[in-house]
PDB file of N, CA and C in Angstrom:
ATOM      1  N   UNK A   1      14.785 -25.834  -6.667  1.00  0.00           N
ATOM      2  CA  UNK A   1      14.167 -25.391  -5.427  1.00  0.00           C
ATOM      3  C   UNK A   1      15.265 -25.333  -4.352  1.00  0.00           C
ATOM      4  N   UNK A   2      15.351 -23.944  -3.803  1.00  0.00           N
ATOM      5  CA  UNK A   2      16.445 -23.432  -2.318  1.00  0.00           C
ATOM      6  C   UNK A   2      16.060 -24.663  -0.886  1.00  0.00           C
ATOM      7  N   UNK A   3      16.492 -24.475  -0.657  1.00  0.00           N
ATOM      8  CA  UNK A   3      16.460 -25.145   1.347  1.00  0.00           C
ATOM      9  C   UNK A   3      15.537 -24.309   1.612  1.00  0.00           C
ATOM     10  N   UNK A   4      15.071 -22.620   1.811  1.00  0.00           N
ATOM     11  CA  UNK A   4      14.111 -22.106   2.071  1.00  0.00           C
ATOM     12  C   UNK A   4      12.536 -22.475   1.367  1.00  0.00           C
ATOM     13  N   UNK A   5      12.711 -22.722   0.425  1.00  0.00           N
ATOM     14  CA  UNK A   5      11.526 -22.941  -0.891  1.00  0.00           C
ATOM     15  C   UNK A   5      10.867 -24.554   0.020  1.00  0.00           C
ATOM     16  N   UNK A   6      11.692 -25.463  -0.100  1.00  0.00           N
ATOM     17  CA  UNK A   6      11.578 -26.970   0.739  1.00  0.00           C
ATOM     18  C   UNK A   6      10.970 -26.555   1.930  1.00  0.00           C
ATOM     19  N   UNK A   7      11.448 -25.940   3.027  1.00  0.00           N
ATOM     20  CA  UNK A   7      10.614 -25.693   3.851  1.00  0.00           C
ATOM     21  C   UNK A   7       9.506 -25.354   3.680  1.00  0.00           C
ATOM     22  N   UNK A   8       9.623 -24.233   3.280  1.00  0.00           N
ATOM     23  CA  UNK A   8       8.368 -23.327   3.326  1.00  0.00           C
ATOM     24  C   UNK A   8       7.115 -24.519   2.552  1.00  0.00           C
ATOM     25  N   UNK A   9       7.023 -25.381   1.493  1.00  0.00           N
ATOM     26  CA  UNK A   9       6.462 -25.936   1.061  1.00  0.00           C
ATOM     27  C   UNK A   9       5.575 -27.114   2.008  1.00  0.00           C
ATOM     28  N   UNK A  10       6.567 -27.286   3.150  1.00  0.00           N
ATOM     29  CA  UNK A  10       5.660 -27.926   4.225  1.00  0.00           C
ATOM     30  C   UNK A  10       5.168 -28.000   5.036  1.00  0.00           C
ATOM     31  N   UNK A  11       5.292 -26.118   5.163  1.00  0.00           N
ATOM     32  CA  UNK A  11       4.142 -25.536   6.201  1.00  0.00           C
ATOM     33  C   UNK A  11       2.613 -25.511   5.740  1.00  0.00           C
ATOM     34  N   UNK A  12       1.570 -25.647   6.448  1.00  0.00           N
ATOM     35  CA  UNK A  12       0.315 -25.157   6.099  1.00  0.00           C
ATOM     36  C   UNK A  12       0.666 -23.635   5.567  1.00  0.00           C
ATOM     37  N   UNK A  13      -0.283 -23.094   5.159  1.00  0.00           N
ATOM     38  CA  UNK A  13      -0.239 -21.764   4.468  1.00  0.00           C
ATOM     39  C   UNK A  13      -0.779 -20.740   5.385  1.00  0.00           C
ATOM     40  N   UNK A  14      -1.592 -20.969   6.649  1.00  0.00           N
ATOM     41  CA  UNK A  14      -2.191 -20.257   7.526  1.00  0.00           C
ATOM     42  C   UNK A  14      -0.323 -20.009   8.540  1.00  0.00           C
ATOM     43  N   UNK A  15       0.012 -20.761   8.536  1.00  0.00           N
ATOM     44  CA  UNK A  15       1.196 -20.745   9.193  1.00  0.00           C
ATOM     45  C   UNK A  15       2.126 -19.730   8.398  1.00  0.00           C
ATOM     46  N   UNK A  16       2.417 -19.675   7.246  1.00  0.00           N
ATOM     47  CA  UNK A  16       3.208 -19.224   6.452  1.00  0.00           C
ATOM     48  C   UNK A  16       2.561 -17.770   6.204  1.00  0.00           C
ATOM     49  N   UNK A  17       1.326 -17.684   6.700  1.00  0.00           N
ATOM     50  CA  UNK A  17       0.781 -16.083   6.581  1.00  0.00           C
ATOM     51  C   UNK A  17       0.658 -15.675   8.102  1.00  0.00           C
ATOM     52  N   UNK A  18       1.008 -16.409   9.122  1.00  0.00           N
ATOM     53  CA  UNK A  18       0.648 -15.852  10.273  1.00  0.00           C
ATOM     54  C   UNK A  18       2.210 -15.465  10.378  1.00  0.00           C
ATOM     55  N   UNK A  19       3.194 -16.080   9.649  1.00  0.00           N
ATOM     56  CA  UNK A  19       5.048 -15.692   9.904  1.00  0.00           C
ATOM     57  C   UNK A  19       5.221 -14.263   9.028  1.00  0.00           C
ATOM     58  N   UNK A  20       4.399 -14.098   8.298  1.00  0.00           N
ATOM     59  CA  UNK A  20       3.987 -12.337   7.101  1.00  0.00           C
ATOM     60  C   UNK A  20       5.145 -12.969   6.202  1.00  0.00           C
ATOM     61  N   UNK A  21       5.049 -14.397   5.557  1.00  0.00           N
ATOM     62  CA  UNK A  21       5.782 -14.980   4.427  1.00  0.00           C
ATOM     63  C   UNK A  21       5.070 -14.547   3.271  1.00  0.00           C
ATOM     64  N   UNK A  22       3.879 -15.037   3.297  1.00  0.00           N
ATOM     65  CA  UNK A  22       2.550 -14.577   2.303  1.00  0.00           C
ATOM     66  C   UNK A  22       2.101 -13.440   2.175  1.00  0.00           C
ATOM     67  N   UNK A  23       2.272 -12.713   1.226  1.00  0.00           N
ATOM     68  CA  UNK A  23       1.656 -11.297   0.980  1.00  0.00           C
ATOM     69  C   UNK A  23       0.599 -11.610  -0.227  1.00  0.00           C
ATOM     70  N   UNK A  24      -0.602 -11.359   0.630  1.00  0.00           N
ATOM     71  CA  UNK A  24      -1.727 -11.108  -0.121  1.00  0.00           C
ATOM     72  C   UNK A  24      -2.229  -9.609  -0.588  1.00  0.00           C
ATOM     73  N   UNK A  25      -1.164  -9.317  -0.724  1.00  0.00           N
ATOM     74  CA  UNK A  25      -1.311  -7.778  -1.420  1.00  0.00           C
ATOM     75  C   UNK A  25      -1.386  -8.108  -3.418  1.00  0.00           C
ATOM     76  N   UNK A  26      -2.400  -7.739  -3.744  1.00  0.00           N
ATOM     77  CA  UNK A  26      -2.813  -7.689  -5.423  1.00  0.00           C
ATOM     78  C   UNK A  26      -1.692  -6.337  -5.893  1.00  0.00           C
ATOM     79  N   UNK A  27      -0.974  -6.216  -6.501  1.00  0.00           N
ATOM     80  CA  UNK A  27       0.303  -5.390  -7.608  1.00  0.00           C
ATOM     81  C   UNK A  27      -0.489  -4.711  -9.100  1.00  0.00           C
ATOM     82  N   UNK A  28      -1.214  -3.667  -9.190  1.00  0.00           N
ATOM     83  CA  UNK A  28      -1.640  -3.821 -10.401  1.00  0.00           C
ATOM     84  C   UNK A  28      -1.238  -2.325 -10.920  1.00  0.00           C
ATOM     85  N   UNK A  29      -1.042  -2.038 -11.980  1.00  0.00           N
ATOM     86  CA  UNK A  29      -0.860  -0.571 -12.700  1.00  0.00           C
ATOM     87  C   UNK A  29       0.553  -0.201 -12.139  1.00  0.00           C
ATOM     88  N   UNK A  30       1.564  -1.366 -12.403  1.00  0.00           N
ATOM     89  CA  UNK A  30       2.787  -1.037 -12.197  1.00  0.00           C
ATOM     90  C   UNK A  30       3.552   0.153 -13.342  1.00  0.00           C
ATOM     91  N   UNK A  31       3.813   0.876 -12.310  1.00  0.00           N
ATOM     92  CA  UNK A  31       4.740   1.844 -13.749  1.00  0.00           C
ATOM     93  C   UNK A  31       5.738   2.419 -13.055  1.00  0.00           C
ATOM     94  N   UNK A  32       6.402   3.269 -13.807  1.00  0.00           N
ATOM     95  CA  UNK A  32       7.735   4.095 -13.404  1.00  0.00           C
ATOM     96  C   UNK A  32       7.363   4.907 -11.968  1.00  0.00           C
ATOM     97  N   UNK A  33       6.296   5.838 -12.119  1.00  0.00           N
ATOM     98  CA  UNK A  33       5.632   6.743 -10.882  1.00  0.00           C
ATOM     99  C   UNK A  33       5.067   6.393  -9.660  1.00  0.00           C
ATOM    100  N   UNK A  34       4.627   5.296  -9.994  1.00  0.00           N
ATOM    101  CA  UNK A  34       3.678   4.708  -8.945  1.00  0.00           C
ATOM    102  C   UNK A  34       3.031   3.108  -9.387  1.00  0.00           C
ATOM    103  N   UNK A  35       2.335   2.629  -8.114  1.00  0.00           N
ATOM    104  CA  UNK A  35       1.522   1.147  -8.664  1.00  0.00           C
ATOM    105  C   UNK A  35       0.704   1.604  -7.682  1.00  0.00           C
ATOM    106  N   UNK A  36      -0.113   0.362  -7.660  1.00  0.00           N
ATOM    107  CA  UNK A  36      -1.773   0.229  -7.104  1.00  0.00           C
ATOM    108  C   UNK A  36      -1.087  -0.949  -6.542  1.00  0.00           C
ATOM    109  N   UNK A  37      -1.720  -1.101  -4.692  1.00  0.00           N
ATOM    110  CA  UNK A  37      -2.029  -1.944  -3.603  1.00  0.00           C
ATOM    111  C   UNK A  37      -3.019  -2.453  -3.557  1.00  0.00           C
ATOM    112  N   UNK A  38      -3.415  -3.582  -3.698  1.00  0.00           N
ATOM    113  CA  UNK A  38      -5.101  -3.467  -3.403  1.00  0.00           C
ATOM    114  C   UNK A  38      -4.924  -5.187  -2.250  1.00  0.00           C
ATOM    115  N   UNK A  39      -5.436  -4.954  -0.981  1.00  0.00           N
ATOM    116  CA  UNK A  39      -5.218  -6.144   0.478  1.00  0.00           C
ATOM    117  C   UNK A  39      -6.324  -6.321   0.888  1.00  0.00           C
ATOM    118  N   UNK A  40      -6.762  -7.530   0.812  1.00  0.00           N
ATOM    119  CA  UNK A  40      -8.393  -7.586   1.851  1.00  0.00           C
ATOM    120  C   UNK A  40      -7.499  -9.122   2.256  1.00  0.00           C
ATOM    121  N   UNK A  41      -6.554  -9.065   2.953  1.00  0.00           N
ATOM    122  CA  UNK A  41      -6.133 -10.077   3.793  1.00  0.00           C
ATOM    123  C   UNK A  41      -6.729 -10.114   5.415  1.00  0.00           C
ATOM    124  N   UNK A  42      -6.579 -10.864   5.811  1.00  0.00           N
ATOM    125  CA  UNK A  42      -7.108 -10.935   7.590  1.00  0.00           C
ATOM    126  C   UNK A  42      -6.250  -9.894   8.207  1.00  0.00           C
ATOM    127  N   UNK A  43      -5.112  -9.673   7.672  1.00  0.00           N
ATOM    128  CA  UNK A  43      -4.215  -9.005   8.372  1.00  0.00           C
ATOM    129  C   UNK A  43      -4.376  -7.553   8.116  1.00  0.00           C
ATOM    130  N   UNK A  44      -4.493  -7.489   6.795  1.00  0.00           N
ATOM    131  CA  UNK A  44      -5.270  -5.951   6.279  1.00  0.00           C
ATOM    132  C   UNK A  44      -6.522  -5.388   7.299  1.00  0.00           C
ATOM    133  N   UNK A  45      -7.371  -6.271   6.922  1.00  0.00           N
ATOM    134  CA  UNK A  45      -8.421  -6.234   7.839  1.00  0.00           C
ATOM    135  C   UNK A  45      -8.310  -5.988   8.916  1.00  0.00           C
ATOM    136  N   UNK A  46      -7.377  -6.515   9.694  1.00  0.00           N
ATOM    137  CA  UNK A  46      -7.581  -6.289  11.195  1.00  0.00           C
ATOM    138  C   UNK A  46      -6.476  -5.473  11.488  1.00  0.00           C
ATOM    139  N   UNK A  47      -5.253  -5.194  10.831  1.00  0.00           N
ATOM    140  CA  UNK A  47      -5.074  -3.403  11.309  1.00  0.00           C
ATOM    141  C   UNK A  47      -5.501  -2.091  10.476  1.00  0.00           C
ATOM    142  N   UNK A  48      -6.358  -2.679   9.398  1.00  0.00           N
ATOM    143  CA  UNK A  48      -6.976  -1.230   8.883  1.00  0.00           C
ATOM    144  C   UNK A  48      -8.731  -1.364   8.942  1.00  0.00           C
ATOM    145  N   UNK A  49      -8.857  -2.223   9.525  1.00  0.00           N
ATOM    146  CA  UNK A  49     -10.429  -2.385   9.688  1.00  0.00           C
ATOM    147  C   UNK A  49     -10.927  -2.887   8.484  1.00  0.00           C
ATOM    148  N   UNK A  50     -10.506  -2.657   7.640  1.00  0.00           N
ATOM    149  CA  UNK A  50     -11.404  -3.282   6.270  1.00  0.00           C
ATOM    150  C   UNK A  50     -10.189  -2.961   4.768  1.00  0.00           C
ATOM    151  N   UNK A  51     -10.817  -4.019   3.824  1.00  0.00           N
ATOM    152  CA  UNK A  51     -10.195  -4.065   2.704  1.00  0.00           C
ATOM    153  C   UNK A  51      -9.481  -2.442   2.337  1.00  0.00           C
ATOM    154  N   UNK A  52      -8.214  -2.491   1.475  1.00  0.00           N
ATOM    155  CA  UNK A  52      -7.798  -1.128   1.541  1.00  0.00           C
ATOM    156  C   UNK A  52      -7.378  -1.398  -0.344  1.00  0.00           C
ATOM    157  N   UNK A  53      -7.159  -0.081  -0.972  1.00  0.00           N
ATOM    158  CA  UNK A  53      -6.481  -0.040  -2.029  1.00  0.00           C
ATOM    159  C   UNK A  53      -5.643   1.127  -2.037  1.00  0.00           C
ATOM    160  N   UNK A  54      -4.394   0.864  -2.302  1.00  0.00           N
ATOM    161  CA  UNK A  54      -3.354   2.393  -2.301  1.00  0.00           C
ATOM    162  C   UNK A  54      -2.638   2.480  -3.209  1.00  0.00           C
ATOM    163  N   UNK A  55      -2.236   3.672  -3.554  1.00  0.00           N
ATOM    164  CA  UNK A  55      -1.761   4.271  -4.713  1.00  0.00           C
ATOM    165  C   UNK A  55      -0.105   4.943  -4.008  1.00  0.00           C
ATOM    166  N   UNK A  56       0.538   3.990  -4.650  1.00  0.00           N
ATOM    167  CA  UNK A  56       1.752   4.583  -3.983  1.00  0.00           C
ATOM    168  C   UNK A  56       3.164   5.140  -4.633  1.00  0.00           C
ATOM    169  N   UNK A  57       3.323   5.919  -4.538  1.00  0.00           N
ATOM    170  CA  UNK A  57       3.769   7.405  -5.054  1.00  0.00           C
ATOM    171  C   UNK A  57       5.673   7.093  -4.860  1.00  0.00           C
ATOM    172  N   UNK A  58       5.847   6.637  -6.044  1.00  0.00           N
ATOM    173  CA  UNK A  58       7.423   6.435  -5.735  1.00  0.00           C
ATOM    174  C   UNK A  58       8.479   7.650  -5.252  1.00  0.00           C
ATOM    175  N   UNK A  59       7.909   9.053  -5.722  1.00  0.00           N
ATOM    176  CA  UNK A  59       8.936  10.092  -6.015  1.00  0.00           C
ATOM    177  C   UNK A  59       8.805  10.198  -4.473  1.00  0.00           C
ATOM    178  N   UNK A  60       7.341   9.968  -3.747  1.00  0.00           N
ATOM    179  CA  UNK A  60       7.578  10.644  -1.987  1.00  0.00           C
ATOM    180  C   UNK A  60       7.378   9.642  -1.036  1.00  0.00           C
ATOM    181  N   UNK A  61       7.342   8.260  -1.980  1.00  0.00           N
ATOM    182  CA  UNK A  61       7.016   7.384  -0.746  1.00  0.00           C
ATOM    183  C   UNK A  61       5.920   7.220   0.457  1.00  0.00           C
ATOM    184  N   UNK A  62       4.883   8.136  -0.817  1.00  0.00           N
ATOM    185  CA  UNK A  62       3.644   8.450   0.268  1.00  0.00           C
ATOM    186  C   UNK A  62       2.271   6.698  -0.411  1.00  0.00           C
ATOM    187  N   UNK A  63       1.540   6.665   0.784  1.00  0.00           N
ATOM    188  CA  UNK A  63       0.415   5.652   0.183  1.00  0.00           C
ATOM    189  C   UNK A  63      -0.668   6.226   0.590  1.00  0.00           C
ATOM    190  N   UNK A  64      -1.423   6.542  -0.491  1.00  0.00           N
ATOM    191  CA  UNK A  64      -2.686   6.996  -0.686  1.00  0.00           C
ATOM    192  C   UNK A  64      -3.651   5.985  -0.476  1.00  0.00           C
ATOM    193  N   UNK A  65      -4.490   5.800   0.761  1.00  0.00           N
ATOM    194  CA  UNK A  65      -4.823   4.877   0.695  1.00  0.00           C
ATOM    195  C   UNK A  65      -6.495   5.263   1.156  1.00  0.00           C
ATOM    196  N   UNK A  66      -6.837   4.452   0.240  1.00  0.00           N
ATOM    197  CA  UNK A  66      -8.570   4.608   0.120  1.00  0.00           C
ATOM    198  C   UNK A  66      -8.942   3.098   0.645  1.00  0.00           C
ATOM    199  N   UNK A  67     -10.830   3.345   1.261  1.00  0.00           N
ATOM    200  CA  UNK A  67     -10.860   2.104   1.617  1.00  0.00           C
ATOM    201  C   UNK A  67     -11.994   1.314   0.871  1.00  0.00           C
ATOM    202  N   UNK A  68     -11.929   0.170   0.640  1.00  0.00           N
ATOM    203  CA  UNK A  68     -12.155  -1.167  -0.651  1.00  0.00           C
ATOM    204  C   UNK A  68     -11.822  -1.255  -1.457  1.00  0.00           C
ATOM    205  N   UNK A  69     -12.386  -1.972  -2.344  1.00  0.00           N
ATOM    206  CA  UNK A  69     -11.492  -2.099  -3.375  1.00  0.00           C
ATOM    207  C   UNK A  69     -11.982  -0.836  -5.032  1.00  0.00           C
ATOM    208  N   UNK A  70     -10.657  -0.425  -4.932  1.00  0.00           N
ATOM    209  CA  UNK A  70     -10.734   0.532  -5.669  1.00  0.00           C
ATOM    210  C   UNK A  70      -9.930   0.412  -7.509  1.00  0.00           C
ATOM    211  N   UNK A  71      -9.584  -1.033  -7.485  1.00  0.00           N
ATOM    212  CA  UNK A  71      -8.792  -1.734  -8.682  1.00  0.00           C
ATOM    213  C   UNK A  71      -9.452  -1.313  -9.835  1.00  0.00           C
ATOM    214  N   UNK A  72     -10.829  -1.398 -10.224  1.00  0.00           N
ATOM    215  CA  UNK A  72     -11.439  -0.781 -11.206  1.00  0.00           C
ATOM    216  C   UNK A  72     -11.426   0.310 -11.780  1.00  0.00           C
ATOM    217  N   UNK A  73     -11.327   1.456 -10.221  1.00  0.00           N
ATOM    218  CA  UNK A  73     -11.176   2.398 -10.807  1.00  0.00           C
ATOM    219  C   UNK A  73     -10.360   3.130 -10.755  1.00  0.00           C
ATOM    220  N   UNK A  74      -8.889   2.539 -10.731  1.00  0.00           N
ATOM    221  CA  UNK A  74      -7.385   2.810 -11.349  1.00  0.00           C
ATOM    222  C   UNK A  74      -7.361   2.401 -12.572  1.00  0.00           C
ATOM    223  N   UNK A  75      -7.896   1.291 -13.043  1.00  0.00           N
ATOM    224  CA  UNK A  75      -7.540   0.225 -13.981  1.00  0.00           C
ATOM    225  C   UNK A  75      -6.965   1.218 -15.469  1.00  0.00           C
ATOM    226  N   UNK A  76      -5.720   1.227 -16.061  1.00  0.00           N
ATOM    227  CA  UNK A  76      -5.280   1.364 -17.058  1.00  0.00           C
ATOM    228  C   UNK A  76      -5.090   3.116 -16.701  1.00  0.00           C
ATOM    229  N   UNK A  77      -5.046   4.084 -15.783  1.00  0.00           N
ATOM    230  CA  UNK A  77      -4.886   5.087 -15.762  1.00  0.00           C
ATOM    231  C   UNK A  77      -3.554   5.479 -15.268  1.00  0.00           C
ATOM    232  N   UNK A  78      -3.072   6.548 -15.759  1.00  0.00           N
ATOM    233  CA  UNK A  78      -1.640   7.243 -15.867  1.00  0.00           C
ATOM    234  C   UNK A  78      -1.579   7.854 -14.512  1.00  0.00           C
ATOM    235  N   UNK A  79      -0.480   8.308 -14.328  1.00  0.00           N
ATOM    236  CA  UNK A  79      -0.226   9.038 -12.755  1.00  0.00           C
ATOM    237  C   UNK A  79      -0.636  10.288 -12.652  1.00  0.00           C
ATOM    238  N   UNK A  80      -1.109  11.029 -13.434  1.00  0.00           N
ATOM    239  CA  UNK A  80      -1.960  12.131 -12.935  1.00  0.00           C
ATOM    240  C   UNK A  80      -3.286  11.738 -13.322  1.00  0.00           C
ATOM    241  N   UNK A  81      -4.055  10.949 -13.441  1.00  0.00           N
ATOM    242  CA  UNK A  81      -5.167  10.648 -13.359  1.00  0.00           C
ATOM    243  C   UNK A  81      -5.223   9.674 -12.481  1.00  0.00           C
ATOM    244  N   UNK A  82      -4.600   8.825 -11.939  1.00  0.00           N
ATOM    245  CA  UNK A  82      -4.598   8.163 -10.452  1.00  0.00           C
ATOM    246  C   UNK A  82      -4.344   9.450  -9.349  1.00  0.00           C
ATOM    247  N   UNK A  83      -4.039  10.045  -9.583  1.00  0.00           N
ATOM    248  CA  UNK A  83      -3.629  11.384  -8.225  1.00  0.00           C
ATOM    249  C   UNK A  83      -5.279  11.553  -8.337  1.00  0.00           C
ATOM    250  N   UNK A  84      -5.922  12.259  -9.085  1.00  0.00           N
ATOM    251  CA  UNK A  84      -7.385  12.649  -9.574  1.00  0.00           C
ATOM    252  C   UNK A  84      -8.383  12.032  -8.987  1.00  0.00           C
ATOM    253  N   UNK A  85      -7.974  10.704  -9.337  1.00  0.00           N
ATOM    254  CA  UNK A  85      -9.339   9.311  -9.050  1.00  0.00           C
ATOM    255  C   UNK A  85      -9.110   9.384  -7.328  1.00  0.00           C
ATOM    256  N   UNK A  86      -8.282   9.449  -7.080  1.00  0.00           N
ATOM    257  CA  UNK A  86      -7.732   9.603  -5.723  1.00  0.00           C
ATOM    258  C   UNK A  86      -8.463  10.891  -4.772  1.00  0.00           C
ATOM    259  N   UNK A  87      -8.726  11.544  -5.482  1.00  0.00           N
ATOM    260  CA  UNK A  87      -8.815  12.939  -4.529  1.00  0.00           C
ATOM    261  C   UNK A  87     -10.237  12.844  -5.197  1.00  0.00           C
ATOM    262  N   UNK A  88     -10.831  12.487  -6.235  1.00  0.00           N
ATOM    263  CA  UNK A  88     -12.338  12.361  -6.222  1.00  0.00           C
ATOM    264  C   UNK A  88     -13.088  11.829  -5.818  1.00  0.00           C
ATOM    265  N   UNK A  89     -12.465  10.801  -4.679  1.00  0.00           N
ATOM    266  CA  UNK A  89     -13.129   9.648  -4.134  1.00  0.00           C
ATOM    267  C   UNK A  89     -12.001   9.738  -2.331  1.00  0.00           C
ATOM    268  N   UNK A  90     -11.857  11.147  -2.238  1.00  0.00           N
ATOM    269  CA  UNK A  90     -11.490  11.670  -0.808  1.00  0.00           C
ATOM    270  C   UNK A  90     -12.237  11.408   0.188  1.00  0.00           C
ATOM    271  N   UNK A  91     -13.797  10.757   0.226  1.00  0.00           N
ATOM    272  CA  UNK A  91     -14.351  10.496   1.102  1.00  0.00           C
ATOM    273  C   UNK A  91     -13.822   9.157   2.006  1.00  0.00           C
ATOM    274  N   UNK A  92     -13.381   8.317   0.699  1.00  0.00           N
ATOM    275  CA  UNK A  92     -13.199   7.339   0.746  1.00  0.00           C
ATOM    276  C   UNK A  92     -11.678   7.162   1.538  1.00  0.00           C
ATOM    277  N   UNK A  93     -10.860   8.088   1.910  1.00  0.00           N
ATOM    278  CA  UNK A  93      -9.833   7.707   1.827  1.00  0.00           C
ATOM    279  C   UNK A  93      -9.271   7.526   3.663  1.00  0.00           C
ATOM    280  N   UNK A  94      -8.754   6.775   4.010  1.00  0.00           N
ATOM    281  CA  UNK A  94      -8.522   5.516   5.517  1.00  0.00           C
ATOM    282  C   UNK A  94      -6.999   6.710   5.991  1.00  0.00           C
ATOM    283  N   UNK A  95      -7.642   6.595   7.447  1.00  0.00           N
ATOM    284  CA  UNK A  95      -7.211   7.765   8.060  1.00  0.00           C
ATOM    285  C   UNK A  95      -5.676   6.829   8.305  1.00  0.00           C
ATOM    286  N   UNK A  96      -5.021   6.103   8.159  1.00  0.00           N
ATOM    287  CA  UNK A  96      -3.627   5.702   7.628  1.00  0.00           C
ATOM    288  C   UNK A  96      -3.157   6.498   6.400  1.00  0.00           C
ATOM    289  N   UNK A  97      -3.933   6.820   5.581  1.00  0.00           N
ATOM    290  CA  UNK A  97      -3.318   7.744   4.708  1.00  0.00           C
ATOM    291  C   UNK A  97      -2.466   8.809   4.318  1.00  0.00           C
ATOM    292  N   UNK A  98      -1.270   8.591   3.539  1.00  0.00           N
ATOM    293  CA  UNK A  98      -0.235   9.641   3.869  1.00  0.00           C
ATOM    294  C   UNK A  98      -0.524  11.407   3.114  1.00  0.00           C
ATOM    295  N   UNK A  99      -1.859  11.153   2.557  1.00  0.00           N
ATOM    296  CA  UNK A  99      -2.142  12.651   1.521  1.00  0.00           C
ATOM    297  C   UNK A  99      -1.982  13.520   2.150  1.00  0.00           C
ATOM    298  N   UNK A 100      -1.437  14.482   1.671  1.00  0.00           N
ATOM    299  CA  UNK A 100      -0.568  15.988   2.037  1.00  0.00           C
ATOM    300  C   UNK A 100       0.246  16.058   3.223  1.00  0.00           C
ATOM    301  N   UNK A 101       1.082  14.871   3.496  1.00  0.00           N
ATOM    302  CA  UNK A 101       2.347  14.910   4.056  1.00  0.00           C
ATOM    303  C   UNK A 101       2.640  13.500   3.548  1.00  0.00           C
ATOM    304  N   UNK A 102       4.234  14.121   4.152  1.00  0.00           N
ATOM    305  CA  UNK A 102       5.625  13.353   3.626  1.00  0.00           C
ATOM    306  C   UNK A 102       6.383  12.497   4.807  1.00  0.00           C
ATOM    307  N   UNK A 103       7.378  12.197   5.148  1.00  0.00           N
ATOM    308  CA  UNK A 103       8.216  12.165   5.958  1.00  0.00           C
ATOM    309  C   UNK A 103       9.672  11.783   5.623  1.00  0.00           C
ATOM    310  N   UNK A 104       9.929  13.251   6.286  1.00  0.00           N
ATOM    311  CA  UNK A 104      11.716  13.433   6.651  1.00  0.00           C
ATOM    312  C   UNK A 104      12.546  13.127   7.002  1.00  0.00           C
ATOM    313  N   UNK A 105      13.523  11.821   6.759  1.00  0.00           N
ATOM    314  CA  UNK A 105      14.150  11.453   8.049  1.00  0.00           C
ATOM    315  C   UNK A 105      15.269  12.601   8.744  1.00  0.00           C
ATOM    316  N   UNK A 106      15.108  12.271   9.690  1.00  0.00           N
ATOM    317  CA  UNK A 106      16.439  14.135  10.419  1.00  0.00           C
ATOM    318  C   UNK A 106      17.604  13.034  11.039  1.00  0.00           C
ATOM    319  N   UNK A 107      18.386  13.294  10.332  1.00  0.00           N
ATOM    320  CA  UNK A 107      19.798  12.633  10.892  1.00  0.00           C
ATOM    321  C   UNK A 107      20.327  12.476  11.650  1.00  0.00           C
ATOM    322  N   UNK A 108      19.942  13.498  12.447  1.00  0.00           N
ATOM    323  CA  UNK A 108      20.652  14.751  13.825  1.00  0.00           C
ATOM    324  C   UNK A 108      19.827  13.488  14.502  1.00  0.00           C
ATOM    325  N   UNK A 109      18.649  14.036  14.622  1.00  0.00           N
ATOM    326  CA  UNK A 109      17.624  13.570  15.651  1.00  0.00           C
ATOM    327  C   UNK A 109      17.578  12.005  15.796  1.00  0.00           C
ATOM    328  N   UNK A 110      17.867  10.798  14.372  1.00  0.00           N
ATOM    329  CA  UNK A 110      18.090  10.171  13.691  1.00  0.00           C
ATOM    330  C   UNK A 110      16.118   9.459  14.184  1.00  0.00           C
ATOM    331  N   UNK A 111      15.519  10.351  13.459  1.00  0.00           N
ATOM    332  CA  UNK A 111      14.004   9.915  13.852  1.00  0.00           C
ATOM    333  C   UNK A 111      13.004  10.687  12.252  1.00  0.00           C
ATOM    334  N   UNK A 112      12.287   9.835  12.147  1.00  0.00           N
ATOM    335  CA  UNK A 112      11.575  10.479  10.935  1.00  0.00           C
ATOM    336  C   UNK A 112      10.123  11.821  11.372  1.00  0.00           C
ATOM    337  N   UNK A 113      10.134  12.904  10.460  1.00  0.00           N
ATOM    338  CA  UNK A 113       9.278  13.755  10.940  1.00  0.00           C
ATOM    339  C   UNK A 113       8.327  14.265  10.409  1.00  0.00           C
ATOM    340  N   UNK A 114       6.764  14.037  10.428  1.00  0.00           N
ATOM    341  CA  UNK A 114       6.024  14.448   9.303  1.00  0.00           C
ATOM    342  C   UNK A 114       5.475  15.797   8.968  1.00  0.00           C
ATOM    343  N   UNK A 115       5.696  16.328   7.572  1.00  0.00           N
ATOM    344  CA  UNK A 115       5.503  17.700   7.450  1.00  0.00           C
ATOM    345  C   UNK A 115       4.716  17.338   5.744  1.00  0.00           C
ATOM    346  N   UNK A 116       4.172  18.776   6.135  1.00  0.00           N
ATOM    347  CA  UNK A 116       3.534  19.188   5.261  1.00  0.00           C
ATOM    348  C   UNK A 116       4.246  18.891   3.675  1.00  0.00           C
ATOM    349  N   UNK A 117       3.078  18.000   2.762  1.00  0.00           N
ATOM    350  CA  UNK A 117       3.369  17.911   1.198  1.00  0.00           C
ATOM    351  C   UNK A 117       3.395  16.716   0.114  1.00  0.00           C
ATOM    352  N   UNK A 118       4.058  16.918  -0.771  1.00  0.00           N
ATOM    353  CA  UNK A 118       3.794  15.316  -1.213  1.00  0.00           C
ATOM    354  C   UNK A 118       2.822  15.728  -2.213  1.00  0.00           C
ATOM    355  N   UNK A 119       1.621  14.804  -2.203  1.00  0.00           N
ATOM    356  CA  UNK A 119       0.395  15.009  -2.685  1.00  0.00           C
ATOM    357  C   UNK A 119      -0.863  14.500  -1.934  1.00  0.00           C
TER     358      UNK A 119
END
């Protein structure tokens, strides 16, 4: 155990999630393309209003993000059938959501810019 690990072990845990040490983010359907987010933390909650699950897209760095929990119905599916489950359940999906844009960073400008694409 580090000097960091020792500490951290003798904070309360409300403390250690109010410092964003603790990520209560669930990791599931890890693969090469993408994984599944799934957060119903206090903190989730209170900047997205309610439990979220996202599908996040390594090639564009986009998060598809639908709202509750949607773990079931990713569970064991490939990356074009998570794109699918995703857009069939578009009602569902939390206006944080990055679907059909990207962002650019512009060098010049040295500021990121969102345009049209992705998925």
């Amino acid at each position: 155990m580090n000097d960091l690990d020792r500490v951290m072990a003798t904070l309360p845990r409300y403390e250690l999630e109010a410092m964003g040490l603790i990520n209560n983010n669930v990791i599931s359907n890890e693969a090469e393309e993408f994984y599944i987010s799934y957060s119903n933390s206090r903190f989730s909650v209170s900047d997205y209003g309610c439990d979220t699950t996202a599908l996040y897209v390594n090639e564009t760095g986009q998060f598809l993000i639908l709202r509750g929990d949607h773990r079931d119905g990713y569970a064991g599916l490939n990356f074009n059938e998570a794109i699918e489950y995703f857009y069939n359940h578009i009602e569902d999906a939390h206006k944080y959501s990055d679907h059909g844009r990207i962002y650019i960073f512009d060098e010049e400008a040295n500021s990121l810019n969102c345009v049209a694409g992705g998925y």
